[in-house]
PDB file of N, CA and C in Angstrom:
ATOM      1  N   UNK A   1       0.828  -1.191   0.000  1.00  0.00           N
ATOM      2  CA  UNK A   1       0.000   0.000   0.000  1.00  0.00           C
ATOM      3  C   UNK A   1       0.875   1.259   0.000  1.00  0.00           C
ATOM      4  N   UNK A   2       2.010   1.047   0.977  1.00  0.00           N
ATOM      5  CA  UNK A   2       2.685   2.282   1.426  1.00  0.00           C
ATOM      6  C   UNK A   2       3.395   2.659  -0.199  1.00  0.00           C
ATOM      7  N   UNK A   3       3.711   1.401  -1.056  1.00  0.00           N
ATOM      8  CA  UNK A   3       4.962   1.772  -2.621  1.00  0.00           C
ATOM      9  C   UNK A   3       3.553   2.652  -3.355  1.00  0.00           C
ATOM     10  N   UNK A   4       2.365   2.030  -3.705  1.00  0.00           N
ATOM     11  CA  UNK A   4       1.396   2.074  -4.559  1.00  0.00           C
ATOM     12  C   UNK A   4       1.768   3.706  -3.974  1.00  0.00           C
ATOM     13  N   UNK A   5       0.936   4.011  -3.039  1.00  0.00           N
ATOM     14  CA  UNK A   5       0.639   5.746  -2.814  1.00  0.00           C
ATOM     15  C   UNK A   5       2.520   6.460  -2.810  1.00  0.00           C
ATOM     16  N   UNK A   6       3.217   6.075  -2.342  1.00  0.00           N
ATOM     17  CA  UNK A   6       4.675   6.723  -3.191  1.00  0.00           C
ATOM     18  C   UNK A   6       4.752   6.850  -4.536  1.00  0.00           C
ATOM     19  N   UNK A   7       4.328   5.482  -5.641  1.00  0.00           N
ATOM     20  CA  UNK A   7       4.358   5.288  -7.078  1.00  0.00           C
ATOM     21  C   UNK A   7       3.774   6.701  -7.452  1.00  0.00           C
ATOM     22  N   UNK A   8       2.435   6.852  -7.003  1.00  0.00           N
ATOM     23  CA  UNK A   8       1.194   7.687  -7.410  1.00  0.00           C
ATOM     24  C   UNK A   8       1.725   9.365  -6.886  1.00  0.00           C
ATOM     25  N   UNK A   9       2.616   9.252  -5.738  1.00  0.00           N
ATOM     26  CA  UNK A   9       2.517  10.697  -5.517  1.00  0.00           C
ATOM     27  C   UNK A   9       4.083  11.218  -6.669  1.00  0.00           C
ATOM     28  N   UNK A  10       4.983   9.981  -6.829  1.00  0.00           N
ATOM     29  CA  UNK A  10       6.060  10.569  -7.822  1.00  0.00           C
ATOM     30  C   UNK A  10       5.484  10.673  -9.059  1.00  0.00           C
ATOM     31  N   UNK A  11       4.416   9.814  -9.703  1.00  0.00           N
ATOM     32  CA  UNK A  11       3.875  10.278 -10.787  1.00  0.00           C
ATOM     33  C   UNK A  11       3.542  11.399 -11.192  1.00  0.00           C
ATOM     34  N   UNK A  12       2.414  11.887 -10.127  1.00  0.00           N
ATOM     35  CA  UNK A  12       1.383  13.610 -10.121  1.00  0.00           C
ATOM     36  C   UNK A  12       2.819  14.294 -10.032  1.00  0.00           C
ATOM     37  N   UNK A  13       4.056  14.406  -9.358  1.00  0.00           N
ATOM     38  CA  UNK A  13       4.907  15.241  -9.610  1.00  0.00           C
ATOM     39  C   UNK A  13       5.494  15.191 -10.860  1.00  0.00           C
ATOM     40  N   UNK A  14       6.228  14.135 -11.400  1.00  0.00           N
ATOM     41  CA  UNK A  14       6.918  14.097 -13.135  1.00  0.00           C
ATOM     42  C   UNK A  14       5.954  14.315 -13.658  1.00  0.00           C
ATOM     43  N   UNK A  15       4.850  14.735 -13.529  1.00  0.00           N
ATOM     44  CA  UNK A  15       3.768  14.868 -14.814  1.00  0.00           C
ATOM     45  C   UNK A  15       3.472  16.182 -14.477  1.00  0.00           C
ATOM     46  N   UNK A  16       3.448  16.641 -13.675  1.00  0.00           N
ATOM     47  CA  UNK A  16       3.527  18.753 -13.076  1.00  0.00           C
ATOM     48  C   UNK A  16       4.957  19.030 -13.946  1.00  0.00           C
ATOM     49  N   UNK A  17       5.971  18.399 -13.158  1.00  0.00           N
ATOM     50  CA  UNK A  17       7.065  19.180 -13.392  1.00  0.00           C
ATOM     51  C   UNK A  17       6.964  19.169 -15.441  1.00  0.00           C
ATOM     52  N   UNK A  18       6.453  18.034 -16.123  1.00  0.00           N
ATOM     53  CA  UNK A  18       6.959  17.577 -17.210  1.00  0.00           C
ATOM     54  C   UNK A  18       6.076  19.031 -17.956  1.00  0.00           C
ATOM     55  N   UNK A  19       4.545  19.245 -17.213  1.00  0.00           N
ATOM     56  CA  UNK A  19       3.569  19.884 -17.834  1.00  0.00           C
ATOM     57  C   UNK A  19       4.414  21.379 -18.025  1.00  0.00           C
ATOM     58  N   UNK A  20       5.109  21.639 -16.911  1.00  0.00           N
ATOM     59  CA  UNK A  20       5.427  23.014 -16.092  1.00  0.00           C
ATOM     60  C   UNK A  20       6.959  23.439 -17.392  1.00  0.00           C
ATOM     61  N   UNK A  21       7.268  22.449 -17.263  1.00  0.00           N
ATOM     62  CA  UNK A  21       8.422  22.681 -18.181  1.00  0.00           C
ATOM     63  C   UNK A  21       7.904  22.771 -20.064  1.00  0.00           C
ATOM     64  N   UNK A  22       7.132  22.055 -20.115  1.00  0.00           N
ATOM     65  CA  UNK A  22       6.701  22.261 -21.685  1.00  0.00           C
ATOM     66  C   UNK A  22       6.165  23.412 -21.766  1.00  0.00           C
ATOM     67  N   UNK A  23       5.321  23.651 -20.499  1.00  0.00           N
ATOM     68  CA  UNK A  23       4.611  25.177 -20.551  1.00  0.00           C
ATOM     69  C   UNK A  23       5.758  26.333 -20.887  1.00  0.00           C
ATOM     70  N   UNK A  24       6.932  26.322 -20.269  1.00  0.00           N
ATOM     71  CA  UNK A  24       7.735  27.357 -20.121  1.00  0.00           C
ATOM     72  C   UNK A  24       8.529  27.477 -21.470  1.00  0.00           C
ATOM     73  N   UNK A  25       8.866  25.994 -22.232  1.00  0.00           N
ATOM     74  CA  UNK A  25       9.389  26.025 -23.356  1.00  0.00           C
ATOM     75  C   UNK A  25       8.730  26.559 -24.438  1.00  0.00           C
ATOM     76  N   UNK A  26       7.127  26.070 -24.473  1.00  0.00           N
ATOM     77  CA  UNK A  26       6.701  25.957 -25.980  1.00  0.00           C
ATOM     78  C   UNK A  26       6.536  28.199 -26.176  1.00  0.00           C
ATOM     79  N   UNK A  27       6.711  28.286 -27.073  1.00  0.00           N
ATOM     80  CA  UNK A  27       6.232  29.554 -27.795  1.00  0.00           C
ATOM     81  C   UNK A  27       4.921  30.208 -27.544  1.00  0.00           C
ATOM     82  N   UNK A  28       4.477  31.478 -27.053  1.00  0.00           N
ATOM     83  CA  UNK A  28       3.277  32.047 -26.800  1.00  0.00           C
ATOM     84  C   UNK A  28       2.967  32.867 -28.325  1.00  0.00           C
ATOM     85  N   UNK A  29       1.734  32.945 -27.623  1.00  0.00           N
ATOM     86  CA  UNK A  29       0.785  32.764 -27.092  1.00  0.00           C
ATOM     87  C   UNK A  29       0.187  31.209 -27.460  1.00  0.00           C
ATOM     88  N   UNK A  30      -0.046  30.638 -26.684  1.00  0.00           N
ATOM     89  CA  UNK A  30      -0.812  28.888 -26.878  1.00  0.00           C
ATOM     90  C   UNK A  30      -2.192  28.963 -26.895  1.00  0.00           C
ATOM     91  N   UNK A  31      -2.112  28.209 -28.070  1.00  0.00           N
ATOM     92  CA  UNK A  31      -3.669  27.872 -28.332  1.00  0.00           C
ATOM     93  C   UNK A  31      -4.194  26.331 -27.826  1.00  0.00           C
ATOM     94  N   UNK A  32      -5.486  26.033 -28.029  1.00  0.00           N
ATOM     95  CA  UNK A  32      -5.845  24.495 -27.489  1.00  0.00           C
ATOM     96  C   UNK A  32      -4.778  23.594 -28.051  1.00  0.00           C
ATOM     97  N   UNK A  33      -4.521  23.630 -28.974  1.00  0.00           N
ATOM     98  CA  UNK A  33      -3.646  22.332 -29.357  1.00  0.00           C
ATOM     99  C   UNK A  33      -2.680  22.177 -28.665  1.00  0.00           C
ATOM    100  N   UNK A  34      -2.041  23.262 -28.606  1.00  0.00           N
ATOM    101  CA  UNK A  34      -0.381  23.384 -27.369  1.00  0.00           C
ATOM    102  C   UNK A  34      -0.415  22.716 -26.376  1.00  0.00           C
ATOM    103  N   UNK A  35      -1.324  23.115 -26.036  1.00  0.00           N
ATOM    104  CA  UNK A  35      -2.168  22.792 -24.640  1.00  0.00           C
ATOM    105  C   UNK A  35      -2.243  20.941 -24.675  1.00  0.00           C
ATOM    106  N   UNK A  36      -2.892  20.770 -25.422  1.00  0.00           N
ATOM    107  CA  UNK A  36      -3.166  18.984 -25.588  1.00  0.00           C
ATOM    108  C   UNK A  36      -1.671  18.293 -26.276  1.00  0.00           C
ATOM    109  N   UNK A  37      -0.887  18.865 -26.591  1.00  0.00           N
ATOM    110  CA  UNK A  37       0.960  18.867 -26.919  1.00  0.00           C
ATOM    111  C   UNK A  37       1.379  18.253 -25.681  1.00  0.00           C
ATOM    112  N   UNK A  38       0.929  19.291 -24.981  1.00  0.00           N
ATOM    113  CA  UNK A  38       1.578  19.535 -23.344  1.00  0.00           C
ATOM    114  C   UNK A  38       1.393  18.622 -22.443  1.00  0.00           C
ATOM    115  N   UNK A  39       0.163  18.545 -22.446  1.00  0.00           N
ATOM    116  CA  UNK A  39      -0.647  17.281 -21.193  1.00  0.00           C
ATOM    117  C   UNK A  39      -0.287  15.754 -22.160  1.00  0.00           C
ATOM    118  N   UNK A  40      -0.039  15.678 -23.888  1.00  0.00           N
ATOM    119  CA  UNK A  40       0.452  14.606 -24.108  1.00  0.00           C
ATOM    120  C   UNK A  40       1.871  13.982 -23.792  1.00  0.00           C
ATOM    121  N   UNK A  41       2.617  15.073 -24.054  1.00  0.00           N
ATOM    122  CA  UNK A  41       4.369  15.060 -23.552  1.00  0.00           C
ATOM    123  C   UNK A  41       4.051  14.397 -22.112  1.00  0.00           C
ATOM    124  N   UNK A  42       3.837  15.056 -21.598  1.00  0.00           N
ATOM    125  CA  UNK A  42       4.007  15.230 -19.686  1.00  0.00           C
ATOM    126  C   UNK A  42       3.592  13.548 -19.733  1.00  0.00           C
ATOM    127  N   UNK A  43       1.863  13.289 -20.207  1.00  0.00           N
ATOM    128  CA  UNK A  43       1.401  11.892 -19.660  1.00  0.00           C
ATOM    129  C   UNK A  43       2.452  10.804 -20.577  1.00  0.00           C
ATOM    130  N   UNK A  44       2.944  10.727 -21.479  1.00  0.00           N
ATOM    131  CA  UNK A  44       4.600  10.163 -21.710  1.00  0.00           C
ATOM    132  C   UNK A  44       5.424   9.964 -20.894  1.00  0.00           C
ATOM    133  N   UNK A  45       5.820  11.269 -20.520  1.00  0.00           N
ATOM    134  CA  UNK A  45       6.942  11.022 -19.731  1.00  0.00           C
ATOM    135  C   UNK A  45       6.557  10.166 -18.453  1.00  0.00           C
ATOM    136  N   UNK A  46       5.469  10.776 -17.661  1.00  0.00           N
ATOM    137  CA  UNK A  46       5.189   9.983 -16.560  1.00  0.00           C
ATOM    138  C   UNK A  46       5.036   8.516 -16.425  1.00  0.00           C
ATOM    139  N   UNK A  47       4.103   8.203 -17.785  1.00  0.00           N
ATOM    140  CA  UNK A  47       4.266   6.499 -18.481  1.00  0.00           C
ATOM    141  C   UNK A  47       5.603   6.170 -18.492  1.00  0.00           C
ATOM    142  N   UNK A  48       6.814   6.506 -18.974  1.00  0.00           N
ATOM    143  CA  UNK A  48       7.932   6.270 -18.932  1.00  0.00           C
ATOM    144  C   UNK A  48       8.678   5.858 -17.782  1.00  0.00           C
ATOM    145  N   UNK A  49       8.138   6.946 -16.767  1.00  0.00           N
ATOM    146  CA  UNK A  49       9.274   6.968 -15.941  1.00  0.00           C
ATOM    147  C   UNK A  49       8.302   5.901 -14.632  1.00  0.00           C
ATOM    148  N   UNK A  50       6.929   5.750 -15.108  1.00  0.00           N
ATOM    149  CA  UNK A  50       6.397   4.956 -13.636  1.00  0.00           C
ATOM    150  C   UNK A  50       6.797   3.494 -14.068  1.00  0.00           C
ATOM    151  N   UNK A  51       6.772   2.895 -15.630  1.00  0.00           N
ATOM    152  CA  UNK A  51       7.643   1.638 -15.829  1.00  0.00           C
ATOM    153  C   UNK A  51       8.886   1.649 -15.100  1.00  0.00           C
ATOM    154  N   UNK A  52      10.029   2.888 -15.864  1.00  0.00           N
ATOM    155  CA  UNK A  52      11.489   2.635 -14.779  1.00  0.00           C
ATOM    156  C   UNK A  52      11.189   2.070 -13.465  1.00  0.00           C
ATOM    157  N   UNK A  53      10.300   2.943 -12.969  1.00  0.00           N
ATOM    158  CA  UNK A  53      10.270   2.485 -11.496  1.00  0.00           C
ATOM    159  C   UNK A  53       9.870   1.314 -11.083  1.00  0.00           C
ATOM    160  N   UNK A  54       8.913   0.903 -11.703  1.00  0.00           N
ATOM    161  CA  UNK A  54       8.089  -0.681 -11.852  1.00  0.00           C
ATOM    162  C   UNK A  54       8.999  -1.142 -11.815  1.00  0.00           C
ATOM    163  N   UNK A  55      10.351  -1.297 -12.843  1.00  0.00           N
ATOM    164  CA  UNK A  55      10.996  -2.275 -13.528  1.00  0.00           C
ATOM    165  C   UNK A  55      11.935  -2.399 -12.320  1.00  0.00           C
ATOM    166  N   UNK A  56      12.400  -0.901 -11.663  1.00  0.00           N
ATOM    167  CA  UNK A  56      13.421  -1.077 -10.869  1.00  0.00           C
ATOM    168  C   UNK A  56      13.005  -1.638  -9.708  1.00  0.00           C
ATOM    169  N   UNK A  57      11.976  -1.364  -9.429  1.00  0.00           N
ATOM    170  CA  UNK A  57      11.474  -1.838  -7.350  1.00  0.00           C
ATOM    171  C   UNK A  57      10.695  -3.221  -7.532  1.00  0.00           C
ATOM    172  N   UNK A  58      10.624  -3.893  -8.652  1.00  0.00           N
ATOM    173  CA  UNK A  58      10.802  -5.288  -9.150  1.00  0.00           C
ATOM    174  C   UNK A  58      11.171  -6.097  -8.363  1.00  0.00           C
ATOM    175  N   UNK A  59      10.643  -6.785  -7.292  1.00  0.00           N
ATOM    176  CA  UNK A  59      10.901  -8.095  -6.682  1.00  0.00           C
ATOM    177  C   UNK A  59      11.670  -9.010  -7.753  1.00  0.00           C
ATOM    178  N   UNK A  60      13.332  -9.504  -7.879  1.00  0.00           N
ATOM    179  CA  UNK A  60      13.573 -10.376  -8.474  1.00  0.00           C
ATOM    180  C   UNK A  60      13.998  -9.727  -9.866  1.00  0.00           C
ATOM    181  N   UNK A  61      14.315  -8.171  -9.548  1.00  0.00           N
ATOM    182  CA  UNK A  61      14.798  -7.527 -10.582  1.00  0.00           C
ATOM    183  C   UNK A  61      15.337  -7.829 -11.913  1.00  0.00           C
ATOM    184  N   UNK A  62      16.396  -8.926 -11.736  1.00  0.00           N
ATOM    185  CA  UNK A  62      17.371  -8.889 -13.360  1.00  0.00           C
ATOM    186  C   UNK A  62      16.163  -9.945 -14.175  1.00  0.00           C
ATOM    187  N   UNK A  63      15.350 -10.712 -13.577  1.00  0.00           N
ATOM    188  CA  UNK A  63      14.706 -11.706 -14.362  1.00  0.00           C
ATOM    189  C   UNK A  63      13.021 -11.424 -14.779  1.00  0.00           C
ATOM    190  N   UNK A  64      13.204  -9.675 -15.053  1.00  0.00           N
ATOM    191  CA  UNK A  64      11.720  -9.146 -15.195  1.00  0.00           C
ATOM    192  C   UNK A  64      11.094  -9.550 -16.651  1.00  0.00           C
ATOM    193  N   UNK A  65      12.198  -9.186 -17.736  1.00  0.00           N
ATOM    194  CA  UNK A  65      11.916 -10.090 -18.975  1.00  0.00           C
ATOM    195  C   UNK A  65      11.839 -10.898 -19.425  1.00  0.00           C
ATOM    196  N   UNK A  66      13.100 -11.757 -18.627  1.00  0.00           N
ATOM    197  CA  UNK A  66      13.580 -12.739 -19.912  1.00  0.00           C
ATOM    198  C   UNK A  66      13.454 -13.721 -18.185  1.00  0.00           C
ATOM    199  N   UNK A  67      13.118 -14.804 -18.150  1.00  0.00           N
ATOM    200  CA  UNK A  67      13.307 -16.143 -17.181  1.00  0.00           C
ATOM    201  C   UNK A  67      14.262 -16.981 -17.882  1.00  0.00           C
ATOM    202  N   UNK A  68      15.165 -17.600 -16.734  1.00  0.00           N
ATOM    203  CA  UNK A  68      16.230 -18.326 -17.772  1.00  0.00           C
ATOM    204  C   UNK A  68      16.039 -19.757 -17.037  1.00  0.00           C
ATOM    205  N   UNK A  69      16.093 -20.799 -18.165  1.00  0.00           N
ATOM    206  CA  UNK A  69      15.627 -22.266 -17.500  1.00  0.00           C
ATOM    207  C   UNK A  69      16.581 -23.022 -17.414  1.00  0.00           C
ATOM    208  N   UNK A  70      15.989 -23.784 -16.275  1.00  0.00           N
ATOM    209  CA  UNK A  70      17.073 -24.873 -15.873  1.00  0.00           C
ATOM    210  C   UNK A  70      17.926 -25.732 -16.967  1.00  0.00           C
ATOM    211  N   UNK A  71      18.640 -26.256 -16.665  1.00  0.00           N
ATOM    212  CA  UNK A  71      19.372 -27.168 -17.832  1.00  0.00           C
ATOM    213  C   UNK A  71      18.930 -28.921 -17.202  1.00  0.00           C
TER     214      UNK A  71
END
């Protein structure tokens, strides 16, 4: 319970910071589309980076892809 609500609160942040930063980059004045640019980038990145984390806090880490069989 305690990883799930950590997972969820680093998400809502990389997806602020990701929004906050496209906001500051893209060119004004923004119209709707920018806007839906923006919230697409950000929900990317956050997809991105909540796998890393998946992948890394992985019970049994190196064998998340590939299982290797007995001989």
């Amino acid at each position: 319970m305690k990883r799930t609500i950590l997972l969820a609160a680093a998400m809502v942040i990389l997806f602020a910071a990701a929004a906050g930063i496209m906001g500051r980059l893209m060119p004004g004045p923004l119209k709707e589309a920018d806007y839906f640019v923006i919230g697409s980038v950000a929900t990317l990145v956050s997809l991105a980076g909540l796998f890393v984390l998946m992948v890394l806090t992985t019970k049994g880490g190196s064998g998340v892809f590939v299982k290797r069989r007995r001989k």
